[in-house]
PDB file of N, CA and C in Angstrom:
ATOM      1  N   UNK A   1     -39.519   7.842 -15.837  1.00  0.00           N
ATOM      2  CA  UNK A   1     -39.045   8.967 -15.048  1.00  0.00           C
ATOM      3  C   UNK A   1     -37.949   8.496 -14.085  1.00  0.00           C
ATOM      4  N   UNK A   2     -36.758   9.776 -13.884  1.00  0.00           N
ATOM      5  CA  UNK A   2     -35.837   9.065 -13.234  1.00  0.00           C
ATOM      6  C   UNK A   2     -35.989   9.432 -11.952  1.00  0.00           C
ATOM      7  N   UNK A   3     -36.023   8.577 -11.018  1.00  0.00           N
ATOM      8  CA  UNK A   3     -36.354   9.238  -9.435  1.00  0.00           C
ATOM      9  C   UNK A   3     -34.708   9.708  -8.354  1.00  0.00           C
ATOM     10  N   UNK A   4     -35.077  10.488  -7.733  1.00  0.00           N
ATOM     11  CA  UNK A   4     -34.278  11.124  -6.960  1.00  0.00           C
ATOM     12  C   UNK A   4     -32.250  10.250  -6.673  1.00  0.00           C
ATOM     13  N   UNK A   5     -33.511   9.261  -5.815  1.00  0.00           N
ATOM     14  CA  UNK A   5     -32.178   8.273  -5.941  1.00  0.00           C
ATOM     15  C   UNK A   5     -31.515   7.848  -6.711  1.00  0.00           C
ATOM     16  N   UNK A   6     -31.669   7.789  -7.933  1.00  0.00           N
ATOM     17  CA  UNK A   6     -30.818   7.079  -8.736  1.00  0.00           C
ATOM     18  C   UNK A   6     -29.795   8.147  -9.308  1.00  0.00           C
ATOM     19  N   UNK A   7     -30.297   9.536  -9.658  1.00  0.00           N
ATOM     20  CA  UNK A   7     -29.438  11.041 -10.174  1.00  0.00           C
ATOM     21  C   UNK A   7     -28.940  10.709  -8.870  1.00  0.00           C
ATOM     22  N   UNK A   8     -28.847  10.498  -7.629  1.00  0.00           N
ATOM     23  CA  UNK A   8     -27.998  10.732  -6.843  1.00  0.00           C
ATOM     24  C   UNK A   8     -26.951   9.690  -7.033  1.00  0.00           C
ATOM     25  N   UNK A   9     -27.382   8.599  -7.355  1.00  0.00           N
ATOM     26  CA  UNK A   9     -26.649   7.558  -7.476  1.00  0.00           C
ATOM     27  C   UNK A   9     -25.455   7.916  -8.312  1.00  0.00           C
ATOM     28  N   UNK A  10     -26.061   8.284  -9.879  1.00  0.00           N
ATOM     29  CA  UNK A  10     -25.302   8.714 -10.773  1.00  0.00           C
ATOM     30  C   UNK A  10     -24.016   9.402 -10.683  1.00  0.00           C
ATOM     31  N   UNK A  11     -24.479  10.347  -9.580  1.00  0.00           N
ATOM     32  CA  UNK A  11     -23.458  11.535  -9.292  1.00  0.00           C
ATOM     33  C   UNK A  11     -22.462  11.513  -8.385  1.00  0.00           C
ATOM     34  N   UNK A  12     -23.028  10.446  -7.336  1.00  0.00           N
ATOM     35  CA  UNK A  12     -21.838  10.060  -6.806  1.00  0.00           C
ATOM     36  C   UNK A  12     -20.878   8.891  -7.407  1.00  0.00           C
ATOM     37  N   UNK A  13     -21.575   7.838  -8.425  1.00  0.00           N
ATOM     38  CA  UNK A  13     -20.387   7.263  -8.698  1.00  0.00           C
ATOM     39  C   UNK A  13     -19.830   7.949  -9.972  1.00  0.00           C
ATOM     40  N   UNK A  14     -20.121   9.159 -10.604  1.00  0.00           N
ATOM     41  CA  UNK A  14     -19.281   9.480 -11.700  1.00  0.00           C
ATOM     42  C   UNK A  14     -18.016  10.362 -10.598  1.00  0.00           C
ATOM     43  N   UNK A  15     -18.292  10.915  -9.464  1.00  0.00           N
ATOM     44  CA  UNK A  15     -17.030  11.496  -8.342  1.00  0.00           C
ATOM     45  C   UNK A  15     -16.400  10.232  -8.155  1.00  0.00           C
ATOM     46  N   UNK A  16     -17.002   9.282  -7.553  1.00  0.00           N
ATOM     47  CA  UNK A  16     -15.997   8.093  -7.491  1.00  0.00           C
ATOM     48  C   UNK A  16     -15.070   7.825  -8.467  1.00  0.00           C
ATOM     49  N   UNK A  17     -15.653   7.777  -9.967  1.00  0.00           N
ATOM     50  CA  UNK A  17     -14.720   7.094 -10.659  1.00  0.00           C
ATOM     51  C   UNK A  17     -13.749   8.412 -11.171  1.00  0.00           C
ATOM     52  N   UNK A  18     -14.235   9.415 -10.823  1.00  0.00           N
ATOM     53  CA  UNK A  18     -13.365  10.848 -11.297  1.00  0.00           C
ATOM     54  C   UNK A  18     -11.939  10.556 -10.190  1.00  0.00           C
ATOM     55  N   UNK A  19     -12.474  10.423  -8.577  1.00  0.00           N
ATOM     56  CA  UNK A  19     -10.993  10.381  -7.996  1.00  0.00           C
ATOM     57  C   UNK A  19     -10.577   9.135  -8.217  1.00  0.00           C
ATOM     58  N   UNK A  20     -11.082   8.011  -8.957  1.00  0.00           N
ATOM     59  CA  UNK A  20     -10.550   6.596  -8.900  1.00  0.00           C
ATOM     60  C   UNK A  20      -9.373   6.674  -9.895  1.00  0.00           C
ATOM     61  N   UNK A  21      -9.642   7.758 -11.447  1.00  0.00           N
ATOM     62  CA  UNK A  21      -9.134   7.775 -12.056  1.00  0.00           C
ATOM     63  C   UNK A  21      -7.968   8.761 -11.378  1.00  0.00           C
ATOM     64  N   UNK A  22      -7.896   9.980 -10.598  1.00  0.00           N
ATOM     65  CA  UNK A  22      -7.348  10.939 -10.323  1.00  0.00           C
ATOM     66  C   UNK A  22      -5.779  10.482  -9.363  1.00  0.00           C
ATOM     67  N   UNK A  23      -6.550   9.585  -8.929  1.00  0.00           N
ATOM     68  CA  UNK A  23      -5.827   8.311  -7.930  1.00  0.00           C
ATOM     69  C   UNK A  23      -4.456   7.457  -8.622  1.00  0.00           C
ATOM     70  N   UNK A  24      -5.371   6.920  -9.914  1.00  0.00           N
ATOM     71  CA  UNK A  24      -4.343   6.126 -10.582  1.00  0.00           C
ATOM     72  C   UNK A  24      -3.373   6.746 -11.455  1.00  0.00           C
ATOM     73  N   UNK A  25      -3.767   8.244 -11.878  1.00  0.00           N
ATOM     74  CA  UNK A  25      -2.904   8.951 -12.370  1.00  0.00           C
ATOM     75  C   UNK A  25      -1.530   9.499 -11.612  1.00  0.00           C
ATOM     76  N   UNK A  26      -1.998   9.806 -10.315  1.00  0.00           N
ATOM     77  CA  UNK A  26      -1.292   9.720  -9.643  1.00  0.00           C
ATOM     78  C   UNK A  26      -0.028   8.811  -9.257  1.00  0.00           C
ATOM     79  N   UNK A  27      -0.615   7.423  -9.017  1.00  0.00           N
ATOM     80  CA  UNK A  27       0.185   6.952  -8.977  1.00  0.00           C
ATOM     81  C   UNK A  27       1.200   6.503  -9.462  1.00  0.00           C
ATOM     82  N   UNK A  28       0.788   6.568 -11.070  1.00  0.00           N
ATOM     83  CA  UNK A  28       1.572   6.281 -11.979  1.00  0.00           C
ATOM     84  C   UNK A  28       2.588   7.086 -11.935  1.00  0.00           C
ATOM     85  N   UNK A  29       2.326   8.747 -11.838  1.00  0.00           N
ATOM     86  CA  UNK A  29       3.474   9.611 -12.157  1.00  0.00           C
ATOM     87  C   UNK A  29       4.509   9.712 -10.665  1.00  0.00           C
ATOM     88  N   UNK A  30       4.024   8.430  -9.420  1.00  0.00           N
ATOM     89  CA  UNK A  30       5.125   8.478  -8.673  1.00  0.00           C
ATOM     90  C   UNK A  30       6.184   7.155  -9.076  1.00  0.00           C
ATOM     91  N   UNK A  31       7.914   7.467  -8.287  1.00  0.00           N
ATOM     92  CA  UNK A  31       8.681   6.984  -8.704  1.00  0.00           C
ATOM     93  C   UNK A  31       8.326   5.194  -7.818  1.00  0.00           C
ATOM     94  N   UNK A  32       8.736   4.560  -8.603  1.00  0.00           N
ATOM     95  CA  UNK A  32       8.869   3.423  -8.041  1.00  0.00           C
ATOM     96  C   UNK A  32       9.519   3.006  -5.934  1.00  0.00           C
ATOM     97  N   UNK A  33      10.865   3.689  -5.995  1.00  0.00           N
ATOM     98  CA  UNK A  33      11.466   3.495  -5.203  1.00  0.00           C
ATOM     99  C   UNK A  33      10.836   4.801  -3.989  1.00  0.00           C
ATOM    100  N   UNK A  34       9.559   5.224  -4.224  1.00  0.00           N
ATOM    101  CA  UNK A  34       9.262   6.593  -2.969  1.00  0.00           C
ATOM    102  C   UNK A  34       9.736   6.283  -1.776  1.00  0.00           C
ATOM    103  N   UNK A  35      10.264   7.104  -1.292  1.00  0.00           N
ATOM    104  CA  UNK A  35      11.338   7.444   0.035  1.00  0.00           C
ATOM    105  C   UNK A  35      12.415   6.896   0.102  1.00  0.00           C
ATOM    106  N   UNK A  36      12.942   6.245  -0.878  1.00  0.00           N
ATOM    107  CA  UNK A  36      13.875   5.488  -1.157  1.00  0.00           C
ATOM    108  C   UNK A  36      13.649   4.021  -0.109  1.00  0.00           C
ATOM    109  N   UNK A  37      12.733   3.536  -0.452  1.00  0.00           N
ATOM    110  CA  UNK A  37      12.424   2.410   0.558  1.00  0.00           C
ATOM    111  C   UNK A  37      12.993   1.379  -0.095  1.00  0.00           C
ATOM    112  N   UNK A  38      13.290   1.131  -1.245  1.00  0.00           N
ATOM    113  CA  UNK A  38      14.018   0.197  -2.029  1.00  0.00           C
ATOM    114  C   UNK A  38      15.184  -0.691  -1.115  1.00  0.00           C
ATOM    115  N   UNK A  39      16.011   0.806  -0.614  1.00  0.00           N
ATOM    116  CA  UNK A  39      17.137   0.068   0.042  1.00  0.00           C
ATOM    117  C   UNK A  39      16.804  -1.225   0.944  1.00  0.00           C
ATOM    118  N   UNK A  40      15.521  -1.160   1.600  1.00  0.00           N
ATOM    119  CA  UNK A  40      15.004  -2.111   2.558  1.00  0.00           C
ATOM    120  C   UNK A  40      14.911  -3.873   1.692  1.00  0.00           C
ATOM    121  N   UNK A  41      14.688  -3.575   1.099  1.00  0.00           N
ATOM    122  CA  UNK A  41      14.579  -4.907  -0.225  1.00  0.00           C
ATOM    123  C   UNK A  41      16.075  -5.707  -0.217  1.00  0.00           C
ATOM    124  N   UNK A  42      16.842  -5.033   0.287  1.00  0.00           N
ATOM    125  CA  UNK A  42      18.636  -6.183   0.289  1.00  0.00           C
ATOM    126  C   UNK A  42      18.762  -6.308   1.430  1.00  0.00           C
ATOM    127  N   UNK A  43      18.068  -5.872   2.656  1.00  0.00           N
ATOM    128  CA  UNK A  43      18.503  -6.403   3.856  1.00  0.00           C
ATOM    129  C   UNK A  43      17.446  -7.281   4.188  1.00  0.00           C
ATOM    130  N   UNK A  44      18.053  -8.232   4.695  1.00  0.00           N
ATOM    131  CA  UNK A  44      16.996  -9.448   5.305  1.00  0.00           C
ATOM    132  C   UNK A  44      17.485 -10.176   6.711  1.00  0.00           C
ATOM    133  N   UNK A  45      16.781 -10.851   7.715  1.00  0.00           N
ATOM    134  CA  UNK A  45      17.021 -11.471   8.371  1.00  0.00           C
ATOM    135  C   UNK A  45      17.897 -12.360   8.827  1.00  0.00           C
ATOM    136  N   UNK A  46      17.785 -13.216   7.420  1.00  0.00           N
ATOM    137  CA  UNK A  46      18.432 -14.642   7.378  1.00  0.00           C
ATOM    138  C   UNK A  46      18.439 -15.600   8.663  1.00  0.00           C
ATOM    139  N   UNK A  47      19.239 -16.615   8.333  1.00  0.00           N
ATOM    140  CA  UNK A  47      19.089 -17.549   9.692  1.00  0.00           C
ATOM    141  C   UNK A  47      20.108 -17.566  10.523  1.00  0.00           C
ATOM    142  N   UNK A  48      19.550 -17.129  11.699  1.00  0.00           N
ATOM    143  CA  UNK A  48      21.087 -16.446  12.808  1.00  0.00           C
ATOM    144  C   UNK A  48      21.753 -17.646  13.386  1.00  0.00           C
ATOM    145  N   UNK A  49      22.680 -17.679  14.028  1.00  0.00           N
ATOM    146  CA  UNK A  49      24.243 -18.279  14.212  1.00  0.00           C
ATOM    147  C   UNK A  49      23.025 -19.227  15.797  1.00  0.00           C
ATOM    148  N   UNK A  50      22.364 -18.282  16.248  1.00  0.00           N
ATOM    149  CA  UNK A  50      22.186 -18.750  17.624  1.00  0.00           C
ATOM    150  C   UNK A  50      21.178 -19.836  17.614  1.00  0.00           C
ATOM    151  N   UNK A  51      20.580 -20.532  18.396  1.00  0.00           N
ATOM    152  CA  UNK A  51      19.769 -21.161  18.776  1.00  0.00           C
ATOM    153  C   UNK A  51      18.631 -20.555  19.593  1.00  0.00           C
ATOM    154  N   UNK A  52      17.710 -21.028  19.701  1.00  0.00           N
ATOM    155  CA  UNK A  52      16.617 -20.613  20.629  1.00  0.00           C
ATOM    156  C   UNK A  52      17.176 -21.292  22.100  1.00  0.00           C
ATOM    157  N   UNK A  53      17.706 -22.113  22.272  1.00  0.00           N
ATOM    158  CA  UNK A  53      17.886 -23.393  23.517  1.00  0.00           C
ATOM    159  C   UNK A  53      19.280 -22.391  24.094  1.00  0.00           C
ATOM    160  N   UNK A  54      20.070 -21.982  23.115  1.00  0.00           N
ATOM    161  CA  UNK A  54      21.262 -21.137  23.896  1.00  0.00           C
ATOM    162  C   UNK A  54      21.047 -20.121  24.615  1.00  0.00           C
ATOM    163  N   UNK A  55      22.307 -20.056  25.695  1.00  0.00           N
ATOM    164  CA  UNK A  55      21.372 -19.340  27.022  1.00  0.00           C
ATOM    165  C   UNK A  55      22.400 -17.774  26.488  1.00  0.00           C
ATOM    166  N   UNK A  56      21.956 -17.023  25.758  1.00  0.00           N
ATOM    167  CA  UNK A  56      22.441 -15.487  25.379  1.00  0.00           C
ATOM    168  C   UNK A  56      21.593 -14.797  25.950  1.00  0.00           C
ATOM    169  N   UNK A  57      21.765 -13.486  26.534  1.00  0.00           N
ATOM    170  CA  UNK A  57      20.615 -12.482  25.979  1.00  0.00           C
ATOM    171  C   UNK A  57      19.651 -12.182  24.884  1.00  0.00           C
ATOM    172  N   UNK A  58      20.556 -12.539  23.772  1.00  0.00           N
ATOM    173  CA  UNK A  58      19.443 -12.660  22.418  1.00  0.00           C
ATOM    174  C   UNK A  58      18.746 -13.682  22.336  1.00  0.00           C
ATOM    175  N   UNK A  59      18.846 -14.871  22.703  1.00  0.00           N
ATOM    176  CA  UNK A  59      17.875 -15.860  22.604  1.00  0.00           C
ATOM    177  C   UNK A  59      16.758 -16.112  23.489  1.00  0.00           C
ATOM    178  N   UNK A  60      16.930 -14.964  24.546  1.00  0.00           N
ATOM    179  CA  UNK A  60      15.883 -15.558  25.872  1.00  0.00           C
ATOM    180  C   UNK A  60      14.947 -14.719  25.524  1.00  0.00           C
TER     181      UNK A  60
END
């Protein structure tokens, strides 16, 4: 006999895996680049001209 808990069990992880799947469908059908955040990927930091020891505003 199956006891209470476990049909509960059942039922919540077949919802789990219903939005797990609902989730990944999702994601798939979004575009790679969403919000166009891509552009952020060619700008970088790099290593600046200044020193930490130089007395600028930017370095202090």
């Amino acid at each position: 006999m199956i006891g209470f808990c476990q049909i509960c069990y059942v039922i919540v992880k077949e919802e789990a895996n219903a939005k797990k799947e609902k989730y990944i469908k999702k994601m798939a059908e979004e575009p790679s680049d969403q919000y166009g955040m891509l552009a952020f990927d060619d700008l970088s930091l790099g290593k600046g001209t200044e020193s930490i020891s130089d007395n600028t505003h930017r370095s202090i």
